[in-house]
N, C-alpha and C. Protein backbone atom coordinates (compact mmCIF):
# COMPACT_ATOMS: atom_id res chain seq x y z
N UNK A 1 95.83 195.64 209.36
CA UNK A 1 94.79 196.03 208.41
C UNK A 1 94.30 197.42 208.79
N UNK A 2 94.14 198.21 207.98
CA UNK A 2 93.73 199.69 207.88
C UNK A 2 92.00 199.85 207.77
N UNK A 3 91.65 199.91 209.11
CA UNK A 3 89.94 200.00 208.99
C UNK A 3 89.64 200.99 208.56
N UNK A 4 90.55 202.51 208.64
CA UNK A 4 89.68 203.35 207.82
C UNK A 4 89.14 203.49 206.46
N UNK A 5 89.64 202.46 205.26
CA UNK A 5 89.07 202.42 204.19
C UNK A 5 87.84 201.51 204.25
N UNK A 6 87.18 200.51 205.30
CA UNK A 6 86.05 200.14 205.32
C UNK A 6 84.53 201.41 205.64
N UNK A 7 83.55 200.87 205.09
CA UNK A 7 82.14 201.73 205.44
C UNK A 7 82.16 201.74 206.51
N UNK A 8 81.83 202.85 207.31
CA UNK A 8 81.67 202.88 208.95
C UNK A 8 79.89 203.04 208.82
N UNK A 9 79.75 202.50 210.33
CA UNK A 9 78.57 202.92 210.93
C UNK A 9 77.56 203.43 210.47
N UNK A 10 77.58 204.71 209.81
CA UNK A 10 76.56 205.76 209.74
C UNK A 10 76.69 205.00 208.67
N UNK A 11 76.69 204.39 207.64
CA UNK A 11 75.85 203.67 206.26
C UNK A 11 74.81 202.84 206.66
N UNK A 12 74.95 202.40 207.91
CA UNK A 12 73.58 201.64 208.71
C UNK A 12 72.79 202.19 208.21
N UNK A 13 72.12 203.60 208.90
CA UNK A 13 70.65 204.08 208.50
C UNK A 13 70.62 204.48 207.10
N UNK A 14 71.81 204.21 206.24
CA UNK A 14 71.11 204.66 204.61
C UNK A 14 71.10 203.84 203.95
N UNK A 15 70.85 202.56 204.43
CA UNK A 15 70.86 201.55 203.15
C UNK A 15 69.38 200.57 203.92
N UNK A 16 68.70 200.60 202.71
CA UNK A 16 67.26 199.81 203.40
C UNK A 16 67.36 198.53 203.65
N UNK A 17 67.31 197.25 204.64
CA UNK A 17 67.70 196.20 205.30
C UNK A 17 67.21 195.72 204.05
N UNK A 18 66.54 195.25 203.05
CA UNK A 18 65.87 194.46 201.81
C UNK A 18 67.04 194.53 200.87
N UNK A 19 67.79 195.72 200.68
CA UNK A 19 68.18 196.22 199.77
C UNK A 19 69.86 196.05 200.29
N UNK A 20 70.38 195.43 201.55
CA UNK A 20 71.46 195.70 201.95
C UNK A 20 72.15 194.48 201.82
N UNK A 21 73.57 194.27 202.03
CA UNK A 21 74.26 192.73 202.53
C UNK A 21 74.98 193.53 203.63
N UNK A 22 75.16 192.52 204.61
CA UNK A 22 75.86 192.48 205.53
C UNK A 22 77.30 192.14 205.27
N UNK A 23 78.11 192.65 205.89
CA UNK A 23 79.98 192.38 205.79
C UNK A 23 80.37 191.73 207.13
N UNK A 24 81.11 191.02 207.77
CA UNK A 24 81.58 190.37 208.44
C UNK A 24 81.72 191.05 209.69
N UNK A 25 81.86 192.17 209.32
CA UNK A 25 81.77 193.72 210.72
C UNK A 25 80.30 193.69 211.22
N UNK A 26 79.27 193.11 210.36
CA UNK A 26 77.92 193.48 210.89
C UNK A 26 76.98 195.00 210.58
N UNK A 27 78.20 195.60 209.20
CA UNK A 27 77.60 196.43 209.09
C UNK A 27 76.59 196.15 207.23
N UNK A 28 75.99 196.81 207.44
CA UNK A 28 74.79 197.08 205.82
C UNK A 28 75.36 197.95 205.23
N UNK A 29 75.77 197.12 203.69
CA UNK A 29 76.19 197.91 202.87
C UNK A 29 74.99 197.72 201.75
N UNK A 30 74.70 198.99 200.34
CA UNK A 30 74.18 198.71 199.31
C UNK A 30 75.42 198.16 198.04
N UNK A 31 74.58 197.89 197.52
CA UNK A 31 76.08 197.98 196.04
C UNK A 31 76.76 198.06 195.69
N UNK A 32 76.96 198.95 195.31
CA UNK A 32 77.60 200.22 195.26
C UNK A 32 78.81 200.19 196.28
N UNK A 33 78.53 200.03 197.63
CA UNK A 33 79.08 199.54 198.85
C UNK A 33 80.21 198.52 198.76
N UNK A 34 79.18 197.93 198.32
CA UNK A 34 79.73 196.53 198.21
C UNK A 34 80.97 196.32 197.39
N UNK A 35 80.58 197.39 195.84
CA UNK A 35 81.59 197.16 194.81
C UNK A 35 83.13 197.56 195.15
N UNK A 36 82.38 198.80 196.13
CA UNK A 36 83.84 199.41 196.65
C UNK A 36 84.54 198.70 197.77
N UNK A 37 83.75 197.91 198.61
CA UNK A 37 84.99 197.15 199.06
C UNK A 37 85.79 196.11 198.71
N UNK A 38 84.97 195.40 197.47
CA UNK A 38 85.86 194.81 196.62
C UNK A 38 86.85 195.13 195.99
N UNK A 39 86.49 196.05 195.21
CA UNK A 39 87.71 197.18 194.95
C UNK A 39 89.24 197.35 196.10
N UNK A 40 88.74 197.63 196.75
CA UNK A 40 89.67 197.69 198.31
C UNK A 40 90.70 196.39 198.07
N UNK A 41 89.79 195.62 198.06
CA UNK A 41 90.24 194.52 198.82
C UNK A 41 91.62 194.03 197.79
N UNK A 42 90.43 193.97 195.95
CA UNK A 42 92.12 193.62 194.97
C UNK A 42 93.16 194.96 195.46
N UNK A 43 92.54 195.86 195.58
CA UNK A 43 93.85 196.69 195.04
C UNK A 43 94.88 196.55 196.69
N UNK A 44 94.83 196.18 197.43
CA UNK A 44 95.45 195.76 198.60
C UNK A 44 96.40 194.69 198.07
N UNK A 45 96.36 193.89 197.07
CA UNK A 45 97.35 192.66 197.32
C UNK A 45 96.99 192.58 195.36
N UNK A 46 97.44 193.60 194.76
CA UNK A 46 97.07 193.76 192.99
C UNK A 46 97.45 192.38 192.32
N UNK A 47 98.74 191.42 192.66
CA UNK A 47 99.30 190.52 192.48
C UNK A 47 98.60 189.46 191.83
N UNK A 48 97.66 189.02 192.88
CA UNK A 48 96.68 187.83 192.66
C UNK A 48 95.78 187.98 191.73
N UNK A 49 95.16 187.09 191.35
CA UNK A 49 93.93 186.13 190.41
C UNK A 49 92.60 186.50 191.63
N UNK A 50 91.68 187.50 191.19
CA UNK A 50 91.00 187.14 192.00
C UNK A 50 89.42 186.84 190.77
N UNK A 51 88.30 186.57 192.16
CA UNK A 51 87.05 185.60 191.42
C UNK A 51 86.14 186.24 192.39
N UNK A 52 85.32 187.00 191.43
CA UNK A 52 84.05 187.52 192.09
C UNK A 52 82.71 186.42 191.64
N UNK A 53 82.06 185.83 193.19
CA UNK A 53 81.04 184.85 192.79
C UNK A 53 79.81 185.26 193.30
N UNK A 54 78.49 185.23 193.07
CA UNK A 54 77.57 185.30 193.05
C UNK A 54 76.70 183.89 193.69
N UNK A 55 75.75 183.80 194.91
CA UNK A 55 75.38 182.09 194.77
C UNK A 55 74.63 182.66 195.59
N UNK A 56 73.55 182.04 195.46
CA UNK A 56 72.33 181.90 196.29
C UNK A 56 72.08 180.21 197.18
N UNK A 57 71.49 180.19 198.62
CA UNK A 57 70.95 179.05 198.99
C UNK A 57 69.76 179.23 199.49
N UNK A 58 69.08 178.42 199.85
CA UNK A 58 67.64 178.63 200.46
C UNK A 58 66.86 177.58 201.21
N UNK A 59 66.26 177.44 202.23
CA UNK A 59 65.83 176.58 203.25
C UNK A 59 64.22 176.63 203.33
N UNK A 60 63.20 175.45 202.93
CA UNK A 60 61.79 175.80 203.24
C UNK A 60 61.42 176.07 204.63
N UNK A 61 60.72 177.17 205.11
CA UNK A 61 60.28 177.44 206.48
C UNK A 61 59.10 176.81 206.66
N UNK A 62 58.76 177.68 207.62
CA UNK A 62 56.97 176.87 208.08
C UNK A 62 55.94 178.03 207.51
N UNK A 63 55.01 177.34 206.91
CA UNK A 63 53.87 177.65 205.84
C UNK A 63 54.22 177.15 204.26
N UNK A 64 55.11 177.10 203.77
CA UNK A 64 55.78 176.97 202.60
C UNK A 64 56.59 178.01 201.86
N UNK A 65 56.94 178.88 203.01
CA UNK A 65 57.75 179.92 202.29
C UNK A 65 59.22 179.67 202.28
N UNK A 66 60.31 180.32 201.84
CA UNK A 66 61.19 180.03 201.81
C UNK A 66 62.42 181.29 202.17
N UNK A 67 63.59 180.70 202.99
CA UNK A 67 64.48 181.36 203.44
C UNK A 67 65.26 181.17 202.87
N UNK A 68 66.02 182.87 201.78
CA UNK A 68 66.81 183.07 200.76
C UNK A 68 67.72 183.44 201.32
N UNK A 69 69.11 183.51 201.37
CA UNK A 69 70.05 184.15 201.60
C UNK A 69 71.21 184.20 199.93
N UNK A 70 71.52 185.50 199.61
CA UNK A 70 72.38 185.70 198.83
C UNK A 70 73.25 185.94 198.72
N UNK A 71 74.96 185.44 198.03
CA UNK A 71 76.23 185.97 198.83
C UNK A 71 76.80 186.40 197.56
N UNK A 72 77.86 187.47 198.21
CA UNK A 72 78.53 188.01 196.83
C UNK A 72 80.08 187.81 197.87
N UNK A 73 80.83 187.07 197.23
CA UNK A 73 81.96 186.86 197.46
C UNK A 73 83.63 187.09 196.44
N UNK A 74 84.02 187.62 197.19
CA UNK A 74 85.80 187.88 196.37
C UNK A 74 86.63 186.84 196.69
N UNK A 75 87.44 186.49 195.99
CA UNK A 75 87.98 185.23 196.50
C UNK A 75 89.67 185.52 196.02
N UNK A 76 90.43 185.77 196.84
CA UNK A 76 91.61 185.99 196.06
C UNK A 76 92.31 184.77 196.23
N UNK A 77 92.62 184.04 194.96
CA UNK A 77 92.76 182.98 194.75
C UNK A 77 94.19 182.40 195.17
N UNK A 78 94.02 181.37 196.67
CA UNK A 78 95.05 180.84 197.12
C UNK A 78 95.23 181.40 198.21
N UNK A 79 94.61 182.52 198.46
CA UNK A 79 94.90 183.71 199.68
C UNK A 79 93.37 184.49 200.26
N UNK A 80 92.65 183.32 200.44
CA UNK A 80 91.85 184.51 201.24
C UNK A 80 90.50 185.03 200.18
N UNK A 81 89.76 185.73 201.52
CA UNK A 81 88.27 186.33 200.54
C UNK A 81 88.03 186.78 201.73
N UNK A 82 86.94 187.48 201.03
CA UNK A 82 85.35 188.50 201.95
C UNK A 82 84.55 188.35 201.48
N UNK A 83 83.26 188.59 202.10
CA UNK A 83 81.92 188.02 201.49
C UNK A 83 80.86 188.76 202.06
N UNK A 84 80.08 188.99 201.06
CA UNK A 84 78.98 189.96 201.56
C UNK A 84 77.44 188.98 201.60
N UNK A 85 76.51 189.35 202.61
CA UNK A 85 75.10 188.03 202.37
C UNK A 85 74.11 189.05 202.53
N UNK A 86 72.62 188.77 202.03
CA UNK A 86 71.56 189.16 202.40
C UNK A 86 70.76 188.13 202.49
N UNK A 87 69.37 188.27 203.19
CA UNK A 87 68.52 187.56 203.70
C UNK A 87 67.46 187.68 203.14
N UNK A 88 66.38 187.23 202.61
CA UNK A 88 64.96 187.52 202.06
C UNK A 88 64.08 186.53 202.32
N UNK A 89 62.75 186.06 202.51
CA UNK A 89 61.74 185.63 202.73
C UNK A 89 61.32 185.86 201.74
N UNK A 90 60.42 184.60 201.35
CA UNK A 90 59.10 184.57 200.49
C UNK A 90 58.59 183.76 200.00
N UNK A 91 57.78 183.75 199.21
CA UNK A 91 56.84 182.03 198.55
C UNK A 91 55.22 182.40 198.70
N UNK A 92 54.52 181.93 198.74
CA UNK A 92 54.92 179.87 199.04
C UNK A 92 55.90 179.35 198.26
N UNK A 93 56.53 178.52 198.34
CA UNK A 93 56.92 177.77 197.22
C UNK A 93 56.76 175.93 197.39
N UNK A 94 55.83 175.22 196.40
CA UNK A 94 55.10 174.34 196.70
C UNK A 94 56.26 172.82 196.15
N UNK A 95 57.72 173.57 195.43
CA UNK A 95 58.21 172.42 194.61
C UNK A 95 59.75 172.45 195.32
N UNK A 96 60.38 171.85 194.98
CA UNK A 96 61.94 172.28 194.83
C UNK A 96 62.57 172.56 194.01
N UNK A 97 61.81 172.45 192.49
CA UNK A 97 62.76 173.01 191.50
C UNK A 97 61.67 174.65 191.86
N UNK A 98 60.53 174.92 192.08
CA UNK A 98 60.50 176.24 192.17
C UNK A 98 61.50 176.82 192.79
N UNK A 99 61.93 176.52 194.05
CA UNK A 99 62.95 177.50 194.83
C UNK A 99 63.77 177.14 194.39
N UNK A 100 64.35 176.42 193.53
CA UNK A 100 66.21 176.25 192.98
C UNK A 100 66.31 177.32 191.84
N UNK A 101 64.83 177.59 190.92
CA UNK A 101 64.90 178.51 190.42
C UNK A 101 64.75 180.07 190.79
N UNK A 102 64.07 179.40 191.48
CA UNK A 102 64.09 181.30 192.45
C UNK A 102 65.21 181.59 193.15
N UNK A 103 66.26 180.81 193.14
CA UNK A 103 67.51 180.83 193.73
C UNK A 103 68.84 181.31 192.75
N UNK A 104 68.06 180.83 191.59
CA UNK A 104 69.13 181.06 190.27
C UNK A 104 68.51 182.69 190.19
N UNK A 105 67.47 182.83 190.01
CA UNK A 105 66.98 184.23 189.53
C UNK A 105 67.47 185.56 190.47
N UNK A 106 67.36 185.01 191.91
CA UNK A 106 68.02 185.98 192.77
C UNK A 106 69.59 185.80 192.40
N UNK A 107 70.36 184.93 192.13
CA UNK A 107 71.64 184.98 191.45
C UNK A 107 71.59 185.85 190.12
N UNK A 108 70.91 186.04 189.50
CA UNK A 108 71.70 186.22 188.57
C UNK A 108 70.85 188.07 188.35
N UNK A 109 69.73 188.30 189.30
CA UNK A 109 69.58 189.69 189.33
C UNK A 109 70.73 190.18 190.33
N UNK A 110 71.32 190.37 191.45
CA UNK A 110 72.51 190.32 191.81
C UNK A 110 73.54 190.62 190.94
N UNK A 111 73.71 189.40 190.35
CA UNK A 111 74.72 189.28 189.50
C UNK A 111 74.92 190.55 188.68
N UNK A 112 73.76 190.39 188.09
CA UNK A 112 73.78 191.92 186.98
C UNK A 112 73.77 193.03 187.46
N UNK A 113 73.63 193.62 188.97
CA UNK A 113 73.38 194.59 190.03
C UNK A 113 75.08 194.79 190.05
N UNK A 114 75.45 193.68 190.65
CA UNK A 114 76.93 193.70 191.00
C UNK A 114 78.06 194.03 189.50
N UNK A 115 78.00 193.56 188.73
CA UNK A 115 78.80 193.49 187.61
C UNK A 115 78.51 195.11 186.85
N UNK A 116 77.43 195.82 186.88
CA UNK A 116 77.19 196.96 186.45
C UNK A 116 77.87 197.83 187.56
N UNK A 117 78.34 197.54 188.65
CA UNK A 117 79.04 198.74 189.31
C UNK A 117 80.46 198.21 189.01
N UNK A 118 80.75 196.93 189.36
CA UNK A 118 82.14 196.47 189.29
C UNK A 118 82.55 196.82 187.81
N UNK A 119 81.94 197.34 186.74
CA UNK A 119 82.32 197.94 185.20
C UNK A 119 82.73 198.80 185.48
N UNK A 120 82.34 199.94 186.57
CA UNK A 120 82.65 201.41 186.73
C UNK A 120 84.15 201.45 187.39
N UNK A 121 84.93 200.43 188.15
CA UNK A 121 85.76 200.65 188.53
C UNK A 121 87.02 200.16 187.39
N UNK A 122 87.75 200.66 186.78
CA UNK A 122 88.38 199.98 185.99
C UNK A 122 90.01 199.74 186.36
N UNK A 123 90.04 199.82 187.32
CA UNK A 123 91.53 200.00 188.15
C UNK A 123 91.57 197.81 188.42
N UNK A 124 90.95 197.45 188.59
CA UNK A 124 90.80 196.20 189.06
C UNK A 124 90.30 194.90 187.76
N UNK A 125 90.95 193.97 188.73
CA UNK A 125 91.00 192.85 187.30
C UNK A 125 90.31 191.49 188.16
N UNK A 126 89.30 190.61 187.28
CA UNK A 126 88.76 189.59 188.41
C UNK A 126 88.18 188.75 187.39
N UNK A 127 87.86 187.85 187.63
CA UNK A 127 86.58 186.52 186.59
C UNK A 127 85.52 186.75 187.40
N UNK A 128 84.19 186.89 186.82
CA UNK A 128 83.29 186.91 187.51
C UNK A 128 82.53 185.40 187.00
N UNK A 129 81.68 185.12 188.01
CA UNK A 129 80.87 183.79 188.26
C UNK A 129 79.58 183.50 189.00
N UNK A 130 79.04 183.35 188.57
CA UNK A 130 77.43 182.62 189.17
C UNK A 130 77.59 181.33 189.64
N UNK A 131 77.08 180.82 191.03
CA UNK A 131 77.43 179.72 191.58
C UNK A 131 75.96 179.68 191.49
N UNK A 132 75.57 178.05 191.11
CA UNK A 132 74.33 177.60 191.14
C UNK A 132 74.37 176.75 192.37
N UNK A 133 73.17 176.57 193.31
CA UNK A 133 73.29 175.44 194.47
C UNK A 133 72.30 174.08 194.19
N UNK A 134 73.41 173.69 193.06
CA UNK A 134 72.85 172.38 192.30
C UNK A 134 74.00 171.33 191.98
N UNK A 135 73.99 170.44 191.48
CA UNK A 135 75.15 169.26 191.19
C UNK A 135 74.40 168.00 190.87
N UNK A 136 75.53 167.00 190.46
CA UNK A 136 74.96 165.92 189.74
C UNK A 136 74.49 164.82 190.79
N UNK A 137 74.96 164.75 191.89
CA UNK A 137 74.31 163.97 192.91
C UNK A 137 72.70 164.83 193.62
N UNK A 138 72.00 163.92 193.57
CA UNK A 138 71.12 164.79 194.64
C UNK A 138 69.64 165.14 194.19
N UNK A 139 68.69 165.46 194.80
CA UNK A 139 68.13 165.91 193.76
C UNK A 139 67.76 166.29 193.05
N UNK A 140 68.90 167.49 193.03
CA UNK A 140 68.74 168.83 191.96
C UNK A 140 69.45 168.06 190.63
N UNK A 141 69.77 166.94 190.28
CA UNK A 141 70.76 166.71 188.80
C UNK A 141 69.56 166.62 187.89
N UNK A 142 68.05 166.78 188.25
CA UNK A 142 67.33 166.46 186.86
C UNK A 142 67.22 167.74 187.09
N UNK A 143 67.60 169.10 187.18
CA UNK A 143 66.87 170.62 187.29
C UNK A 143 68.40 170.96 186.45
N UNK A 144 69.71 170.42 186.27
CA UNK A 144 70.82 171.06 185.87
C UNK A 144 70.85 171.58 184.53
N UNK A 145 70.52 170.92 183.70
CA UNK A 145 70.32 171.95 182.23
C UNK A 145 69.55 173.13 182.56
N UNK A 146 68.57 173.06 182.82
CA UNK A 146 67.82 173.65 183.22
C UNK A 146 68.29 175.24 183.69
N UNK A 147 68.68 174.72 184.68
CA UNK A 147 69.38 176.19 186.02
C UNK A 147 70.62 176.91 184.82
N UNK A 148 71.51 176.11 184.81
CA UNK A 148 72.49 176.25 183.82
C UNK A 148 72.30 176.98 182.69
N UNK A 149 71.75 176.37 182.18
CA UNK A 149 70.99 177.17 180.75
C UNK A 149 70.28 178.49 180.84
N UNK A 150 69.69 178.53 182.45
CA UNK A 150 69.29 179.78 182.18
C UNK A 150 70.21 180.97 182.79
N UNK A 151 70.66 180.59 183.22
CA UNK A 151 72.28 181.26 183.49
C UNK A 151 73.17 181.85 183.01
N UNK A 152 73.62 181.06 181.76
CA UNK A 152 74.48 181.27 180.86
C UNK A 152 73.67 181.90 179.26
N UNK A 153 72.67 182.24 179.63
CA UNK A 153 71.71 182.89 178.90
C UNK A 153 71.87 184.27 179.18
N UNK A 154 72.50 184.62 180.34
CA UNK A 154 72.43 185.92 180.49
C UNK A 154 74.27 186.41 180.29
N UNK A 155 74.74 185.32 179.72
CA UNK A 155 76.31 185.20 179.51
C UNK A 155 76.98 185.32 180.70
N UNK A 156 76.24 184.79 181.51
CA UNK A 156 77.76 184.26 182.95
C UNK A 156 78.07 182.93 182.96
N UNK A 157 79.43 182.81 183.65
CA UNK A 157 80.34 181.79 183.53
C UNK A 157 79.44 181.28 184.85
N UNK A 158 79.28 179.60 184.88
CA UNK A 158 78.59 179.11 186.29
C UNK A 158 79.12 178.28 186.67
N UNK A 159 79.19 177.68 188.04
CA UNK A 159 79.81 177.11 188.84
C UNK A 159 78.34 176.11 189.18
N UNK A 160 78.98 174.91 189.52
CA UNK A 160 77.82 174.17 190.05
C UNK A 160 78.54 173.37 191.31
N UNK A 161 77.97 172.24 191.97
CA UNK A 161 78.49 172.11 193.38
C UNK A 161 79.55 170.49 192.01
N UNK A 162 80.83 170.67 193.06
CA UNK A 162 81.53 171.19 194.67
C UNK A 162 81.68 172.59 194.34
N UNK A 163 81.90 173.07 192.88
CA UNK A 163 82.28 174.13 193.17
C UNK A 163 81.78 175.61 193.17
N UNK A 164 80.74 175.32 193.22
CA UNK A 164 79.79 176.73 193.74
C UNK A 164 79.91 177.20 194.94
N UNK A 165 81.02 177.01 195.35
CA UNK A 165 81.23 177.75 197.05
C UNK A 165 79.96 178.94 197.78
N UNK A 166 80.23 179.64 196.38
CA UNK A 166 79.60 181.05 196.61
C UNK A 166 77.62 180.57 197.31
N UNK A 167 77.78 179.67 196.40
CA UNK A 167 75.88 179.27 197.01
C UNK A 167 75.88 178.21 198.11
N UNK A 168 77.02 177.10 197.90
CA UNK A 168 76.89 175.61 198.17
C UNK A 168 77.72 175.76 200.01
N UNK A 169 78.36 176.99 200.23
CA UNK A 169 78.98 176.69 201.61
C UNK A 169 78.58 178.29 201.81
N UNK A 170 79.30 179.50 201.30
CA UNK A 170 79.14 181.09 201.87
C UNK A 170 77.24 181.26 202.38
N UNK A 171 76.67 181.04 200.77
CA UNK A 171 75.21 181.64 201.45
C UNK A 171 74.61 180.45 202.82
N UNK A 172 75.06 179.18 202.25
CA UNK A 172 74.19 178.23 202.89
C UNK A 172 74.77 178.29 204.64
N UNK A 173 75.90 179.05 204.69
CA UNK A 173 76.30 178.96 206.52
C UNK A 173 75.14 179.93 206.80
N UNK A 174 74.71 180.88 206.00
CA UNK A 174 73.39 181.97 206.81
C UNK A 174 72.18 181.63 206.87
N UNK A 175 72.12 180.52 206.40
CA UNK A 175 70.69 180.00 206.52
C UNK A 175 69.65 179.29 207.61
């Protein structure tokens, strides 16, 4: 693998830690960043089907706030992925459908963050997807129209668990 097409180092101090995801190197990328190493990554192996996902998970802390983590993942289908996460704090949040929705909403601002740069590259081909961290077991199945609906309101394709990877296993290992 050819590291010189990854972000080096010095993007550390220009991308604000709120505003950044982390890459598997440990380094902070913005957007923008981000879009381009996706980019990288199809045009390395053009062949494949790949699936850009979007998913949020989140854990209540102590006081009632809540620990967000957000992942933007490539998935080249059958072969592999990379995945980018960020971290956020906040709340209170007093319910669980509050934070499942504040979980969809950080999905799907993301989402629209990510998909407005990934337009600019037009060399590359992918399905994009919103992973909700919801399903019919559990007790998120009375919140599923719900999440769903508001999702596909903003015209993305959604994933719900098992197969929301992007929220239900990528964000939820950072939590």
């Amino acid at each position: 693998m050819n590291f010189e097409n990854f972000a080096t180092k010095a993007h550390l101090a220009t991308v604000p830690a709120d505003r950044s995801f982390c890459d598997s190197f440990g380094l902070r990328l913005n957007i923008p960043q981000v879009v381009a190493e996706i980019g990288r990554f199809i045009r390395m192996e053009p062949g494949f089907k790949y699936v850009v996902g979007v998913g949020t998970d989140s854990e209540r802390i102590a006081g009632g706030n809540a620990d967000f983590v957000t992942a933007i993942v490539i998935r080249r289908v059958g072969n592999g992925g990379r995945y980018f996460w960020k971290r956020k704090n906040c709340g209170p949040f007093h319910t669980l459908r509050d934070r499942i929705i504040q979980e969809a909403l950080f999905s799907i601002e993301t989402a629209g963050e990510v998909l407005s740069e990934l337009k600019k590259v037009s060399d590359v081909d992918f399905n994009f997807e919103v992973h909700a961290d919801i399903g019919m077991g559990g007790d998120t199945r009375e919140m599923m129209n719900e999440v769903v609906g508001m999702i596909r309101a903003y015209n993305y394709e959604v994933k719900v668990k098992p197969e929301s990877y992007a929220a239900t296993n990528v964000a939820d290992r950072h939590i």
